[in-house]
N, C-alpha and C. Protein backbone atom coordinates (compact mmCIF):
# COMPACT_ATOMS: atom_id res chain seq x y z
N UNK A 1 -16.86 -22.28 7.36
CA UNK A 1 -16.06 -21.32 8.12
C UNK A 1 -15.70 -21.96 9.46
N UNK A 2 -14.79 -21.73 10.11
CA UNK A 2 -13.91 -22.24 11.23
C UNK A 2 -14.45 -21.42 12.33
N UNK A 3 -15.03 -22.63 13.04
CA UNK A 3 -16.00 -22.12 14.91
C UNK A 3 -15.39 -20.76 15.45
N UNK A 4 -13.61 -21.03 15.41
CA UNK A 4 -13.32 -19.63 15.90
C UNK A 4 -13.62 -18.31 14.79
N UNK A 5 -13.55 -18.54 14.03
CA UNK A 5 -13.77 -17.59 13.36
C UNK A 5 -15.28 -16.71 13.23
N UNK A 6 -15.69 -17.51 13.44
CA UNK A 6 -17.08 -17.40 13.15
C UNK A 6 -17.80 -16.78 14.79
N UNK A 7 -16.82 -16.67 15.93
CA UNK A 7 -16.91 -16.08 17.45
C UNK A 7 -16.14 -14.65 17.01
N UNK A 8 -15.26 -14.72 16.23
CA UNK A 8 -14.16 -13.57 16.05
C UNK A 8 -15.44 -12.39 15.24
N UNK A 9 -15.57 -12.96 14.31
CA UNK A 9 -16.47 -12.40 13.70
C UNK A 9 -17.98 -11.88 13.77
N UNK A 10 -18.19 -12.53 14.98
CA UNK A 10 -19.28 -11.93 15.76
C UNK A 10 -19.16 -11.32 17.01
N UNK A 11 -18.06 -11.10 17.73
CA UNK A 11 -17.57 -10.66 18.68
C UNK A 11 -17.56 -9.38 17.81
N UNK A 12 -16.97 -8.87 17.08
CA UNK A 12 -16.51 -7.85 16.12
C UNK A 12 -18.22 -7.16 15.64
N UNK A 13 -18.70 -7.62 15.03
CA UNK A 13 -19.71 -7.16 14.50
C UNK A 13 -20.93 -7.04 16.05
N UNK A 14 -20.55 -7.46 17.08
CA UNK A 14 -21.16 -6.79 18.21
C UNK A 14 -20.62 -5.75 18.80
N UNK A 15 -19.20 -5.53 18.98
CA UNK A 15 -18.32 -4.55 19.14
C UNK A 15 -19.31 -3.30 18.44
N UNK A 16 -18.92 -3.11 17.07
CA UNK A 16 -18.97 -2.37 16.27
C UNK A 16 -20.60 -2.25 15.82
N UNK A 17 -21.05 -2.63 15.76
CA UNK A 17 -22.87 -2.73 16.03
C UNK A 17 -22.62 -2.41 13.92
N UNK A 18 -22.05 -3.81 13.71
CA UNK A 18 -22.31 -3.48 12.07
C UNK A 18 -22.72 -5.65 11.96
N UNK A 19 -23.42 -5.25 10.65
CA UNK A 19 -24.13 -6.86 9.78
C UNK A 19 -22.88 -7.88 9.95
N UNK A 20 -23.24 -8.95 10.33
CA UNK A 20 -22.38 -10.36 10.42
C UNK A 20 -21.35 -10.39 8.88
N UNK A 21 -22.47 -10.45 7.80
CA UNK A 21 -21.89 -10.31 6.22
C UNK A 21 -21.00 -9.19 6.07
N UNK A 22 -20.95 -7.65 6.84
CA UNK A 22 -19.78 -6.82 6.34
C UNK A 22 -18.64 -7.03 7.02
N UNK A 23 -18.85 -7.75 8.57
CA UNK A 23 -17.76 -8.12 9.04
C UNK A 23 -16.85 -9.33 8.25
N UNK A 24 -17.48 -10.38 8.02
CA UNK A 24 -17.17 -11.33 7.58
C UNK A 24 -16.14 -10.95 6.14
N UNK A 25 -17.05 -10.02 5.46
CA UNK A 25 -16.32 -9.71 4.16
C UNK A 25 -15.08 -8.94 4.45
N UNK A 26 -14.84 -8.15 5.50
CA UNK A 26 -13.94 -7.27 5.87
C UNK A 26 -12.61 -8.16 6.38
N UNK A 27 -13.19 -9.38 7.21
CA UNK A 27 -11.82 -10.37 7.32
C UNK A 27 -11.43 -10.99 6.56
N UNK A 28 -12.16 -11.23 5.71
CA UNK A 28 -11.89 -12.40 4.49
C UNK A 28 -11.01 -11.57 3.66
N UNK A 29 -11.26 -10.37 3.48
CA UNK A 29 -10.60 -9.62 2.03
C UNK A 29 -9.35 -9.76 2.26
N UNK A 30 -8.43 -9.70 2.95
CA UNK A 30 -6.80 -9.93 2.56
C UNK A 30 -6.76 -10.98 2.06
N UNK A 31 -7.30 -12.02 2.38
CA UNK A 31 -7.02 -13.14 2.00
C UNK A 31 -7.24 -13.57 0.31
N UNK A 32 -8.56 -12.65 0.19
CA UNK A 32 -9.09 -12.88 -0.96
C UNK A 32 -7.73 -11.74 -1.87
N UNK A 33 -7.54 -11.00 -1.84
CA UNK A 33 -6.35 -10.38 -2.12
C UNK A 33 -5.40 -11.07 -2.69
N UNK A 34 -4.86 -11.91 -1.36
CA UNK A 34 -3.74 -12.17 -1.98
C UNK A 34 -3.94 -13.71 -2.96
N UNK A 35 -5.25 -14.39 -2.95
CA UNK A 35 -5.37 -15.51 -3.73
C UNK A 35 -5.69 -14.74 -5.15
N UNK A 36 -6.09 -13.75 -5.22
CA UNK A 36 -6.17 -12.74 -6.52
C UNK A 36 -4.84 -12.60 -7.57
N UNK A 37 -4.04 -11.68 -6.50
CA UNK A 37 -2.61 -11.96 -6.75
C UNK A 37 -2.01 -12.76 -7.58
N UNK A 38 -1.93 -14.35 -6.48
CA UNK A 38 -1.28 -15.25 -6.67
C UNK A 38 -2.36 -16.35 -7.52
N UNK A 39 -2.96 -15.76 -7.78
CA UNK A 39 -3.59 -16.62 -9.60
C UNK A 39 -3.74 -15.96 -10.96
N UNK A 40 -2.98 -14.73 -10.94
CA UNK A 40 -2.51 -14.33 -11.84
C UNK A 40 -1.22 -14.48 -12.63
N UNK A 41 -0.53 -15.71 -11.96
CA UNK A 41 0.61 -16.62 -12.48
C UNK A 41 1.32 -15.60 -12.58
N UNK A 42 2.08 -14.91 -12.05
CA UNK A 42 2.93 -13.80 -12.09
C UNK A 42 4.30 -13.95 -11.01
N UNK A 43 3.53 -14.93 -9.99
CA UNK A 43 4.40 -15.19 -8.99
C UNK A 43 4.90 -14.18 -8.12
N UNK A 44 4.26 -12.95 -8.00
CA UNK A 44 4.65 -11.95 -6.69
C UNK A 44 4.03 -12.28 -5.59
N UNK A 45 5.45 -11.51 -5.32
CA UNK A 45 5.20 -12.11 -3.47
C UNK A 45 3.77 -10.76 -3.01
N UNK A 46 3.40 -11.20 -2.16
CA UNK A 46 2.33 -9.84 -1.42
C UNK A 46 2.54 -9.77 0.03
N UNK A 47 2.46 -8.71 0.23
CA UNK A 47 3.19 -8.56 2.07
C UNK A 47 1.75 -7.67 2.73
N UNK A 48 1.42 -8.46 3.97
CA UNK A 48 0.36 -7.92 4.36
C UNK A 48 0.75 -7.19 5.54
N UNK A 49 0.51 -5.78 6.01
CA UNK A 49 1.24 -5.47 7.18
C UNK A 49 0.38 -5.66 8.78
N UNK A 50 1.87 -6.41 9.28
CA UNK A 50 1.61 -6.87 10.61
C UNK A 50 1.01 -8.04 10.76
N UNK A 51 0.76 -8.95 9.01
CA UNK A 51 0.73 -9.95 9.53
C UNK A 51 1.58 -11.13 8.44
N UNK A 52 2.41 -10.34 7.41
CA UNK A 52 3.54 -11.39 7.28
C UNK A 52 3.71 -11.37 5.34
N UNK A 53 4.48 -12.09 4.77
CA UNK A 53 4.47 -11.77 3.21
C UNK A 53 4.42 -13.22 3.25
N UNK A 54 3.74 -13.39 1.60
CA UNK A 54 3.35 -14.16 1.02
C UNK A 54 3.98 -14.64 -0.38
N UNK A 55 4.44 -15.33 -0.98
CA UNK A 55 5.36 -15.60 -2.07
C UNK A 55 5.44 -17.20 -2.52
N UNK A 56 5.92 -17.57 -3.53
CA UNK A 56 6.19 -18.79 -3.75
C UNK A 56 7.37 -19.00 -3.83
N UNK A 57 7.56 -20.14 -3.48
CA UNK A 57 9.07 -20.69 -3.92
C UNK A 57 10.15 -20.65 -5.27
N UNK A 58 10.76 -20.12 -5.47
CA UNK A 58 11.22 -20.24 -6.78
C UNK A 58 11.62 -21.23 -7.67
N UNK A 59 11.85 -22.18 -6.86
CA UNK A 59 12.47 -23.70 -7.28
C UNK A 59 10.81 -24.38 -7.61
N UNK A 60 9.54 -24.09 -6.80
CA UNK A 60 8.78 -24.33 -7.58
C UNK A 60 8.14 -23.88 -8.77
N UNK A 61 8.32 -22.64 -8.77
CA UNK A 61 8.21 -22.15 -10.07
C UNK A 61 8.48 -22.51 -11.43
N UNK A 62 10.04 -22.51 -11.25
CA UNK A 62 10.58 -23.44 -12.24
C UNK A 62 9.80 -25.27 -12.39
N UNK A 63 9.79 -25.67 -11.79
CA UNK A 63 9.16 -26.91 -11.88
C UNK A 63 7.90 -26.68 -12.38
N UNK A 64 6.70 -25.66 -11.87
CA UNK A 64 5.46 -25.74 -12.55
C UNK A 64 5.99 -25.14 -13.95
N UNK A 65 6.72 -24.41 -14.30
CA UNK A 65 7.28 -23.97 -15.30
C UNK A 65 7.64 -25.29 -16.31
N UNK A 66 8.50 -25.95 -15.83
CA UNK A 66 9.07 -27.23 -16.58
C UNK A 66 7.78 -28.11 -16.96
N UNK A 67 6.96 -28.13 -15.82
CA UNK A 67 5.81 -28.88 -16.15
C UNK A 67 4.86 -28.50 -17.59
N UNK A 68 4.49 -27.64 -17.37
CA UNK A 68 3.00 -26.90 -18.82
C UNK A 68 4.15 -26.99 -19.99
N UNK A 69 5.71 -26.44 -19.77
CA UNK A 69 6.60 -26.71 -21.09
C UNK A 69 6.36 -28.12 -21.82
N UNK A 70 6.10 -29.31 -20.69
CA UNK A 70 6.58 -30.58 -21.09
C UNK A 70 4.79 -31.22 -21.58
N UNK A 71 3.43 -30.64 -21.00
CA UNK A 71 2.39 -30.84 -21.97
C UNK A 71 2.10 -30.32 -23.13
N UNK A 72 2.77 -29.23 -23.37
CA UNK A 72 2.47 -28.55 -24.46
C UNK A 72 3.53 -29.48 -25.54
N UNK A 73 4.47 -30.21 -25.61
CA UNK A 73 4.91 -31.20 -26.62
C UNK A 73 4.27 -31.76 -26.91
């Protein structure tokens, strides 16, 4: 975990007089969200509010697309 994060996250869980682990899990979860999402090969975008949407490229798509077409020969 990243030094700042790990001040953010205890700054917070002193704030709030709650366990290091529920804070921690409470920042992490969007994130974990949207890697949920986006490994369900579905390719939707996910928009988190106030802090931005998330999506893939379409031109890569097609390419990972072209790709698994061209092992499966």
């Amino acid at each position: 975990m990243l030094k700042d994060k790990k001040i953010i996250i205890q700054i917070l869980a002193t704030k709030y007089n709650l366990p290091l682990k529920i804070v921690e899990d409470i920042v992490s979860s969007q994130f974990k969200f949207v890697d949920k999402i986006m490994r369900k090969g579905n390719f939707d975008g996910v928009r988190l509010p106030y802090f931005g949407k998330f999506s893939v490229n379409p031109n890569r798509v097609k390419h990972i697309t072209r790709l698994k077409s061209e092992k499966k020969d």
